[in-house]
C-alpha atoms as a PDB file:
ATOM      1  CA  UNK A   1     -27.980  28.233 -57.892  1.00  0.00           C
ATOM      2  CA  UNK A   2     -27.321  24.092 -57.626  1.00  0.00           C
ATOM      3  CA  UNK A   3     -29.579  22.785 -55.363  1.00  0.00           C
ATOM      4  CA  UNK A   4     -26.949  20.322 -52.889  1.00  0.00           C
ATOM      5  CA  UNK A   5     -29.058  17.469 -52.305  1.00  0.00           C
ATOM      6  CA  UNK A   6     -29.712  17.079 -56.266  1.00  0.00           C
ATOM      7  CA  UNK A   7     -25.697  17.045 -56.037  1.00  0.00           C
ATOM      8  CA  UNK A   8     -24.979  14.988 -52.916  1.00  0.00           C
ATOM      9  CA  UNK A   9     -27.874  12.534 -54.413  1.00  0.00           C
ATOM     10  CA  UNK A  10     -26.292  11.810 -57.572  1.00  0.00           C
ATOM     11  CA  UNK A  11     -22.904  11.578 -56.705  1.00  0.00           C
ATOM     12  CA  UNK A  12     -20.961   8.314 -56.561  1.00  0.00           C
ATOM     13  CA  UNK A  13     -19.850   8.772 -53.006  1.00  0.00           C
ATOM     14  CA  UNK A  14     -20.099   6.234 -50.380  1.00  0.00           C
ATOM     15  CA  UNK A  15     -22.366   6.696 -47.999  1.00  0.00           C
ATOM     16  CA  UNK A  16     -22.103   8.730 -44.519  1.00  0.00           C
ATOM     17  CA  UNK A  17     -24.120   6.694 -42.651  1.00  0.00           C
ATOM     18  CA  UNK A  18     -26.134   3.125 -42.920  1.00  0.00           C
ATOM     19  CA  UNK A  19     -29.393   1.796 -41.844  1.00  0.00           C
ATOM     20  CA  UNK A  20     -29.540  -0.790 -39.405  1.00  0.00           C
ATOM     21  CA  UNK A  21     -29.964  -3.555 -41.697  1.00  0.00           C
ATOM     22  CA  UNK A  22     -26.731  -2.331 -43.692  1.00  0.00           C
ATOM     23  CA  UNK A  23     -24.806  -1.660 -40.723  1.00  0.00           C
ATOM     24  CA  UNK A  24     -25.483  -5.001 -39.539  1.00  0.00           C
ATOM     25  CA  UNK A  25     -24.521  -6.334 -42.909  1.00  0.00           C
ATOM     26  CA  UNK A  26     -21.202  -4.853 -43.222  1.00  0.00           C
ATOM     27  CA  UNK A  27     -20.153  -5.859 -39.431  1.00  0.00           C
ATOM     28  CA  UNK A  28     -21.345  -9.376 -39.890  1.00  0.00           C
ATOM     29  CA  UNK A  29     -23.774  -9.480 -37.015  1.00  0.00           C
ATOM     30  CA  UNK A  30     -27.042 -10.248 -36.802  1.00  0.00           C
ATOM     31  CA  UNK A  31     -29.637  -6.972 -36.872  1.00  0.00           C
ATOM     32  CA  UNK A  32     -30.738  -8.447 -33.264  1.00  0.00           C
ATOM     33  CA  UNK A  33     -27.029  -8.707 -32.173  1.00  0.00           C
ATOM     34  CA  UNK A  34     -26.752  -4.894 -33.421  1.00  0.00           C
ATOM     35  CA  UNK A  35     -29.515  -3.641 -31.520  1.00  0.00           C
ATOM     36  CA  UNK A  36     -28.292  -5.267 -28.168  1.00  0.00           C
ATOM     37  CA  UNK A  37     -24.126  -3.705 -29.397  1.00  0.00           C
ATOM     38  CA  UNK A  38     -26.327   0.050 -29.924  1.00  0.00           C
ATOM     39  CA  UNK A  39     -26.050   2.494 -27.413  1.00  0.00           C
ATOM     40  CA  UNK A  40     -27.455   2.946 -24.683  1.00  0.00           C
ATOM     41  CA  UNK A  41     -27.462  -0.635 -24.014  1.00  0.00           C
ATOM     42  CA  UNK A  42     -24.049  -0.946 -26.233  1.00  0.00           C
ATOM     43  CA  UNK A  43     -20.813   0.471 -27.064  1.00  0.00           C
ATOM     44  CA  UNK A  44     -21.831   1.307 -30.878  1.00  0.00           C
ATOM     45  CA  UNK A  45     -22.780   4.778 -31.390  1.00  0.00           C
ATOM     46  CA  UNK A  46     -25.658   5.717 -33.605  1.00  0.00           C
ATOM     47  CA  UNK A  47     -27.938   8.754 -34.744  1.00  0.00           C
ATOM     48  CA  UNK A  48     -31.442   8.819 -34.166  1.00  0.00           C
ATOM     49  CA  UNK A  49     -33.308  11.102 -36.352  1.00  0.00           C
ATOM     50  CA  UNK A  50     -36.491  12.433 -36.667  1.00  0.00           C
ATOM     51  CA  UNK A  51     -39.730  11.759 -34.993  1.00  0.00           C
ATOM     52  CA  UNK A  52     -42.877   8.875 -34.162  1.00  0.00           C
ATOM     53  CA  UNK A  53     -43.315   6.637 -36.480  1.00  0.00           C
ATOM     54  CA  UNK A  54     -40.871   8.889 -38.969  1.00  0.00           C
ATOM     55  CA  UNK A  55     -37.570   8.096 -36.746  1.00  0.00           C
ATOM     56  CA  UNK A  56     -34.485   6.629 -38.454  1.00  0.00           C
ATOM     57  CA  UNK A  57     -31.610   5.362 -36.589  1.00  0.00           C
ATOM     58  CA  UNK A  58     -28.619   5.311 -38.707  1.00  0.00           C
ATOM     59  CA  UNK A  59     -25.012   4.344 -38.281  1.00  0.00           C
ATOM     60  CA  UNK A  60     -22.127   6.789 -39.416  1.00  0.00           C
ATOM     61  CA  UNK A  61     -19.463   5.222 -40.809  1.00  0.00           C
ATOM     62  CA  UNK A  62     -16.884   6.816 -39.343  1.00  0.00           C
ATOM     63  CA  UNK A  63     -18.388   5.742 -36.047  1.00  0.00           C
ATOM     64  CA  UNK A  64     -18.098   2.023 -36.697  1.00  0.00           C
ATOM     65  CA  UNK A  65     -14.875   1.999 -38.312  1.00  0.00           C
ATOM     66  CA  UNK A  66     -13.761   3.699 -35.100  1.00  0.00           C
ATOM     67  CA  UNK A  67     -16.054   1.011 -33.500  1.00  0.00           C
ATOM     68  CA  UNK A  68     -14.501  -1.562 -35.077  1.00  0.00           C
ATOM     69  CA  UNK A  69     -11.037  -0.639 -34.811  1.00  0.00           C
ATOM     70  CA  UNK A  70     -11.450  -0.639 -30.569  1.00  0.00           C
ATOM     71  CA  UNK A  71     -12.673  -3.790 -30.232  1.00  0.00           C
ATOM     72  CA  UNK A  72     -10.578  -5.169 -32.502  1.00  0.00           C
ATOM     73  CA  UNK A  73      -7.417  -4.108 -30.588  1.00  0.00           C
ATOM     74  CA  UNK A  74      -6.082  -5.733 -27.941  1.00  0.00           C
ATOM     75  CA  UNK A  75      -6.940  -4.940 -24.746  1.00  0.00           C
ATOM     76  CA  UNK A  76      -4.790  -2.934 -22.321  1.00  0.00           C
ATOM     77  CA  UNK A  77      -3.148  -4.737 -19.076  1.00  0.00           C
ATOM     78  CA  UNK A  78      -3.977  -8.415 -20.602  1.00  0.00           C
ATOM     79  CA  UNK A  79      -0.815 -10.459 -20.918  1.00  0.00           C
ATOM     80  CA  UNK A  80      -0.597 -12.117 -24.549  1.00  0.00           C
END
């Protein structure tokens, strides 16, 4: 039987999900600016994993496309 992760971890995919530092990186923003957009403080969704000293807050890509895409749209009810 194939162990998955041996799979998943050698595969060329992209990524599901990105650390802070690379989320911040592919937005443009500041890691600072990130933490202050992060929910619950925020509007950008994120995953915290794990425990103490062990817990990992990571981004889903398909979470800030989405992200993206809303604030990047106009909003509703504003006259252009």
């Amino acid at each position: 039987m194939t162990n998955n992760w041996v799979a998943v971890k050698n595969s060329n995919q992209a990524p599901l999900a990105l650390r802070p530092r690379d989320a911040a990186r592919a937005l443009g923003i500041s890691e600072r600016t990130l933490w202050s957009l992060t929910t619950p403080r925020g509007s950008i969704p994120c995953v915290r994993c794990g425990h103490g000293k062990r817990r990992a807050v990571l981004y889903p890509l398909a979470d800030l496309n989405a992200w993206l895409t809303r604030e990047a749209s106009p909003a509703k009810g504003v006259d252009a």
